[in-house]
Protein backbone atom coordinates (compact mmCIF):
# COMPACT_ATOMS: atom_id res chain seq x y z
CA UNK A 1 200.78 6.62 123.17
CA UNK A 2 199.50 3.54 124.72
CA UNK A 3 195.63 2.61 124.70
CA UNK A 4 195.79 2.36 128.76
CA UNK A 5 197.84 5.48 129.25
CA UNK A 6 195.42 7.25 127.37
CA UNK A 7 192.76 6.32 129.14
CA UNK A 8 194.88 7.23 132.52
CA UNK A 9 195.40 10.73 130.90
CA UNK A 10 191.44 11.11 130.10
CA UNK A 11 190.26 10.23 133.48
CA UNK A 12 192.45 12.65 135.96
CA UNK A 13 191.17 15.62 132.84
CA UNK A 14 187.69 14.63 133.68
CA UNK A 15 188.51 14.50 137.77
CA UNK A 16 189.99 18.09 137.09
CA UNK A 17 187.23 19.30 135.50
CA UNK A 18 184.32 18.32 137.89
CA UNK A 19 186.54 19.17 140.44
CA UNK A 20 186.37 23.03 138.93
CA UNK A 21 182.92 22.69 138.23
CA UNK A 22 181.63 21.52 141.78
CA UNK A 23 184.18 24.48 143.41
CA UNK A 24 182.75 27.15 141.29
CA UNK A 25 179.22 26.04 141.86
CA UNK A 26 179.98 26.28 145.56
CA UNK A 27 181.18 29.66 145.39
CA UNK A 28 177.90 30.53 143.38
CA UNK A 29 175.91 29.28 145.95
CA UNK A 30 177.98 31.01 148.86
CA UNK A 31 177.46 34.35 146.59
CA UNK A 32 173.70 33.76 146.05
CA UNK A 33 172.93 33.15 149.81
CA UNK A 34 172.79 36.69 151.87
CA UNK A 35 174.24 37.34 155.20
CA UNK A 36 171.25 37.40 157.77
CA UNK A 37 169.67 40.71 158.60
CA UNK A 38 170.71 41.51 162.59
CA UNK A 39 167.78 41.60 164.49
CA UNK A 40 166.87 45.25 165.34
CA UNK A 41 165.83 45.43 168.98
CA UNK A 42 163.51 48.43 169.26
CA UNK A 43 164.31 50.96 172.50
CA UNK A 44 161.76 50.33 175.56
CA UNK A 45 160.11 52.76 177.33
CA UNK A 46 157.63 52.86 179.73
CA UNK A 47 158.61 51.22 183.74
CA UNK A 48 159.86 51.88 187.12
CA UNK A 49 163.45 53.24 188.37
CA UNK A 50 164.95 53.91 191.01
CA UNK A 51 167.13 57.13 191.51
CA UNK A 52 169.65 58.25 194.11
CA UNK A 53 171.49 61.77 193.83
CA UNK A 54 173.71 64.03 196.11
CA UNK A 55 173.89 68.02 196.07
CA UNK A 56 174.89 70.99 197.35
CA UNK A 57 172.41 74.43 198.37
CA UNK A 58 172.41 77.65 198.08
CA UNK A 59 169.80 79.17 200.17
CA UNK A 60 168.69 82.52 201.14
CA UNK A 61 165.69 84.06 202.92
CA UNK A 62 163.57 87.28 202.51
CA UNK A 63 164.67 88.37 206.49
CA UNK A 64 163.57 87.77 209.97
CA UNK A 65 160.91 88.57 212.05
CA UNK A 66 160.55 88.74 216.08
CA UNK A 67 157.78 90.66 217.61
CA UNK A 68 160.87 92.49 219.83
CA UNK A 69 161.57 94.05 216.31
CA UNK A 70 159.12 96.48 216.49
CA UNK A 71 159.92 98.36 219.42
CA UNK A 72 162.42 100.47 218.36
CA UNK A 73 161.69 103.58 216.25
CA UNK A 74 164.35 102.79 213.69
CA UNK A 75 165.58 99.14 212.86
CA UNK A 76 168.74 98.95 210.41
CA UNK A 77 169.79 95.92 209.13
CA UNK A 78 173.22 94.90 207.96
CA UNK A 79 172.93 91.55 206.75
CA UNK A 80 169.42 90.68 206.25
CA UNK A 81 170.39 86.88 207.13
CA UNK A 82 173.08 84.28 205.01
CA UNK A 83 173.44 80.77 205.02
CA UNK A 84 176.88 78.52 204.36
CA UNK A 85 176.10 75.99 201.24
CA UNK A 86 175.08 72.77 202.72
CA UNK A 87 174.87 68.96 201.18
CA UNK A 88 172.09 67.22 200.32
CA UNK A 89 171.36 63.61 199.98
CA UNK A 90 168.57 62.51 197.99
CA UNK A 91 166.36 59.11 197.03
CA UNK A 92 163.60 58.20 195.39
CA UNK A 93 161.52 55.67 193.19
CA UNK A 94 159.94 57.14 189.79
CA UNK A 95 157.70 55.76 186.65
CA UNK A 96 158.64 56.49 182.69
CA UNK A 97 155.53 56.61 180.69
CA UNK A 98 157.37 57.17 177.30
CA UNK A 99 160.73 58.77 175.87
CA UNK A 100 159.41 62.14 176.85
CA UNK A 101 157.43 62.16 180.21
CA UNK A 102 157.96 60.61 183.61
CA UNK A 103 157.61 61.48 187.26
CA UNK A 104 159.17 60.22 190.60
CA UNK A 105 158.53 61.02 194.17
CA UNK A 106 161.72 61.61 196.23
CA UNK A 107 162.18 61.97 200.00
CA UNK A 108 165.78 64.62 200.77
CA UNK A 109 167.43 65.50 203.66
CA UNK A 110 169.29 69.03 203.51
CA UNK A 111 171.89 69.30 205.68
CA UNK A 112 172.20 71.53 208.50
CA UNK A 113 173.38 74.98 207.25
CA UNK A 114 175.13 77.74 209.00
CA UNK A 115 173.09 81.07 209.59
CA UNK A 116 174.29 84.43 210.58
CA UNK A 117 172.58 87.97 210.80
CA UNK A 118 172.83 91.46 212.06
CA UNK A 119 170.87 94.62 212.93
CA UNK A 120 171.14 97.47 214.26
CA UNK A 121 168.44 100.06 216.21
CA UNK A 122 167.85 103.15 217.22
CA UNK A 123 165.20 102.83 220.43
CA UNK A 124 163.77 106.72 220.48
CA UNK A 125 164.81 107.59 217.11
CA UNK A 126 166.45 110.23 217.48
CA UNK A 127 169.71 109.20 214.95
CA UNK A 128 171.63 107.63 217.85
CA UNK A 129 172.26 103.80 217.90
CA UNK A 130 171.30 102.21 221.08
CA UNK A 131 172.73 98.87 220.06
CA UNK A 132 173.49 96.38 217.72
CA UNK A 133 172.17 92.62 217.60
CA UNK A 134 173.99 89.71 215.86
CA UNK A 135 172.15 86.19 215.11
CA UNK A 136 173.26 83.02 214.72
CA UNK A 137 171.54 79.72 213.83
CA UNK A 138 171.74 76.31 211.85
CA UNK A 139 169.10 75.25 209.35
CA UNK A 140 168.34 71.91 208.27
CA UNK A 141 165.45 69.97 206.24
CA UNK A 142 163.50 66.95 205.57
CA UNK A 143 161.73 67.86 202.20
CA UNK A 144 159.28 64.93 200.33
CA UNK A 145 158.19 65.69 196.97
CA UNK A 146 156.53 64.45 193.91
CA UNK A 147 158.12 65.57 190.52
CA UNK A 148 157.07 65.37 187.12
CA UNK A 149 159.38 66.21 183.97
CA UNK A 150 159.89 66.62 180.35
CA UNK A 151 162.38 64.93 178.41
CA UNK A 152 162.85 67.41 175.62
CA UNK A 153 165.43 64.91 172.98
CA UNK A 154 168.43 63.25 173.01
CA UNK A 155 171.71 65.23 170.85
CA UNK A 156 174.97 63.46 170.49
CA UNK A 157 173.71 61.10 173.66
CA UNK A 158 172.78 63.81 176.31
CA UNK A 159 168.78 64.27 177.34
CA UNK A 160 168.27 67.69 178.32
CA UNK A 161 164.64 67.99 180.68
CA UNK A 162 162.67 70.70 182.71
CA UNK A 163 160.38 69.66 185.63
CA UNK A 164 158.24 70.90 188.34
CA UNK A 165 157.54 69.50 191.83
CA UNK A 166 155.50 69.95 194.88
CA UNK A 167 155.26 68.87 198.83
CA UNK A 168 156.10 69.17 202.06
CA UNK A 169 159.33 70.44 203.92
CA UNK A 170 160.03 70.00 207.88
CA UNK A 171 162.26 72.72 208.58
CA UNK A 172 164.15 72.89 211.57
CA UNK A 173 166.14 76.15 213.03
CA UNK A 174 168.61 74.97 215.74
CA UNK A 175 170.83 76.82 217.78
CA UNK A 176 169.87 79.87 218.04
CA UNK A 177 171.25 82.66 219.33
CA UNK A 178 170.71 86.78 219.48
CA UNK A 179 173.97 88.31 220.80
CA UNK A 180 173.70 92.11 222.05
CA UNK A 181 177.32 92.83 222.54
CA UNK A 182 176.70 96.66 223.49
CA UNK A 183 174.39 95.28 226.28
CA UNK A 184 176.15 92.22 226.97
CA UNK A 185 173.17 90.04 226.32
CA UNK A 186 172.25 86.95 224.91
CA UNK A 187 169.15 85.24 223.94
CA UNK A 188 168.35 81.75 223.19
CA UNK A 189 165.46 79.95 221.46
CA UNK A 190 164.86 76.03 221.27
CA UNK A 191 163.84 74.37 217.82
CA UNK A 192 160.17 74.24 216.62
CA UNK A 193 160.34 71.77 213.77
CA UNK A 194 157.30 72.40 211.47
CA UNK A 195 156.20 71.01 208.03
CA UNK A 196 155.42 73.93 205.20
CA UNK A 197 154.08 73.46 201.85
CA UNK A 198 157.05 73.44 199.46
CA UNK A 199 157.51 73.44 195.55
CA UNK A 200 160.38 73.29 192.78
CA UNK A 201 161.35 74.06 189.73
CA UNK A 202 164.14 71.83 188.07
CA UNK A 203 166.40 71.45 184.44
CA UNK A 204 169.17 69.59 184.03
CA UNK A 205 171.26 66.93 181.07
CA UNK A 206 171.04 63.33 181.79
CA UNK A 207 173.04 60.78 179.75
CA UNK A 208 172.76 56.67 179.10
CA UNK A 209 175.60 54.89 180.70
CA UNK A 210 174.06 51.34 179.88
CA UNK A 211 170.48 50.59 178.49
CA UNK A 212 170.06 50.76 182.56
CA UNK A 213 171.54 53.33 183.90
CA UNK A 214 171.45 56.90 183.56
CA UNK A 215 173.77 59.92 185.01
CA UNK A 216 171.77 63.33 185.85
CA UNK A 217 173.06 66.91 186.52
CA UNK A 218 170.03 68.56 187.82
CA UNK A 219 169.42 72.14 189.32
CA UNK A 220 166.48 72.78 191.46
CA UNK A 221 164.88 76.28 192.47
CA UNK A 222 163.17 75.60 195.69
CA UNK A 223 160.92 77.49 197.91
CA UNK A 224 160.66 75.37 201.49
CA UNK A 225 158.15 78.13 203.34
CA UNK A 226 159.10 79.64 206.59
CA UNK A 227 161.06 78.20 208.78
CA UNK A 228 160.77 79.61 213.43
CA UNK A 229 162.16 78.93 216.57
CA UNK A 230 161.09 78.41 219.83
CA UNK A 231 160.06 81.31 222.09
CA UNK A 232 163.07 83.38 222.17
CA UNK A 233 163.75 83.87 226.62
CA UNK A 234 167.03 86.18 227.38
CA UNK A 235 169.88 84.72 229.30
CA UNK A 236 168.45 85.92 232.33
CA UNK A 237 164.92 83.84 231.72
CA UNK A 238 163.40 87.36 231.18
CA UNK A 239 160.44 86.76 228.82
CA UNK A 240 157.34 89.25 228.28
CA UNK A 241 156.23 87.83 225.79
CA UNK A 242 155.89 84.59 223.45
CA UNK A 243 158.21 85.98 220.55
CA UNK A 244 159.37 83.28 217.87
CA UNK A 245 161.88 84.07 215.49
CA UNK A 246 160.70 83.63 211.94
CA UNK A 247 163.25 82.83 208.81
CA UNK A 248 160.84 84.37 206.06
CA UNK A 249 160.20 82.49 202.74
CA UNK A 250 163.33 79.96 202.73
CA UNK A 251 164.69 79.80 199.14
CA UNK A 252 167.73 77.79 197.66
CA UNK A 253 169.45 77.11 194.24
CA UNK A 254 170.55 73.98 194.73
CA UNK A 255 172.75 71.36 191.72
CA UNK A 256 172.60 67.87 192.32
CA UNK A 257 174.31 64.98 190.74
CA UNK A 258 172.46 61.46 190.39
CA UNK A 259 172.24 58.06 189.28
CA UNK A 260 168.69 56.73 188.25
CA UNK A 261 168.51 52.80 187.69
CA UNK A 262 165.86 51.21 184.96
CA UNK A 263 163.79 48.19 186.54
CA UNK A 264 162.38 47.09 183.22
């Protein structure tokens, strides 16, 4: 073998091996240097939201009272008063102090609800029924409240809480109505729309949707205080006396579903 061809031969081994050696340094570099650490963003608490829900109640009273009631000797009643479920529409604006306490004041508006009664009396008492009288009405609210809750943990991604609220509900009784059918008479009373101290009990499951927003299905025990009509005056304008109707101690079970929105 020639001198030059030899020297051809020893300088591509050479190229070849530095080659080899600067790829398998580069590897041992790309080995040596670690993939960066992902920044952990830690979860904030602590701001404002707003919330917005819709519902459905379930109310009930303890009876009714009208001073006329007392007259006769013997008062029987067959349905002490029922309401039709009714929708409610909810908003409000509330504060999170941590992962486990926040309140929010809300302003609702409870439908108007369908009412029906009946009685029936016995004027002398002596075990015959003089007559019967039917009632009719509808029932609506404004109710404004301040709640505070209790987040109590979030499993598998749902927050179940428990709350408490108090304030003020304007209840309004509207066209009512006292049918005697054995007497063919009917009685009327306008509205008296009056604000009564109200409070609430709540629970419910609330789940993330985005780090914003959150879905709640909420139940609410609420007592809303009495709710009256105007002075009750027979079809005939015959009126002895001033003689209100009074819906005793207005009660619902109400379940709500709502959307509260993160400002932070």
């Amino acid at each position: 073998m020639k001198g030059n061809e030899r020297m051809r031969i020893i300088r591509k081994l050479g190229l070849a091996t530095a080659l080899m050696a600067i790829s398998t340094a580069n590897g041992l570099a790309a080995d040596i240097i670690e993939e960066p650490i992902p920044e952990v963003v830690p979860v904030v608490y602590g701001g404002w939201y707003l919330r917005g829900d819709i519902g459905m109640s379930n109310q009930q009273i303890d009876g009714l009272h009208n001073a006329l009631n007392d007259d006769p000797a013997t008062l029987d009643w067959q349905n002490e008063g029922t309401f039709s479920s009714a929708p409610t529409y909810q908003v409000g604006v509330g504060y999170e102090f941590n992962e486990w306490f926040r309140v929010d004041g809300v302003v609702q508006y409870r439908g108007k609800a369908d009412f029906d009664a009946l009685d029936r009396y016995d004027t002398e008492g002596d075990g015959i029924w003089d007559g019967a009288n039917q009632y009719e009405a509808e029932k609506s609210e404004w109710l404004v409240m301040m709640n505070s809750y209790i987040d109590l943990g979030t499993y598998a991604g749902i927050t179940p809480y428990v709350g408490g609220g108090i304030g003020a509900s304007r209840n309004t009784i509207s066209g009512y109505q006292d049918i005697n059918t054995p007497n063919a008479g009917v009685a009327y009373a306008s509205s008296d729309p009056h604000w009564e101290f109200a409070w609430a009990l709540h629970a419910g499951f609330a789940m993330d949707i985005t780090d914003r927003a959150t879905i709640d299905l909420g139940y609410s025990y609420l007592d809303l205080g009495d709710g009256r009509t105007g002075d009750v005056t027979s079809y005939d304008g015959t009126n002895a006396i001033d003689n209100p109707t009074t819906f005793e101690n207005i009660t619902s079970h109400d379940f709500k579903f709502g959307l509260r929105y993160k400002l932070y």
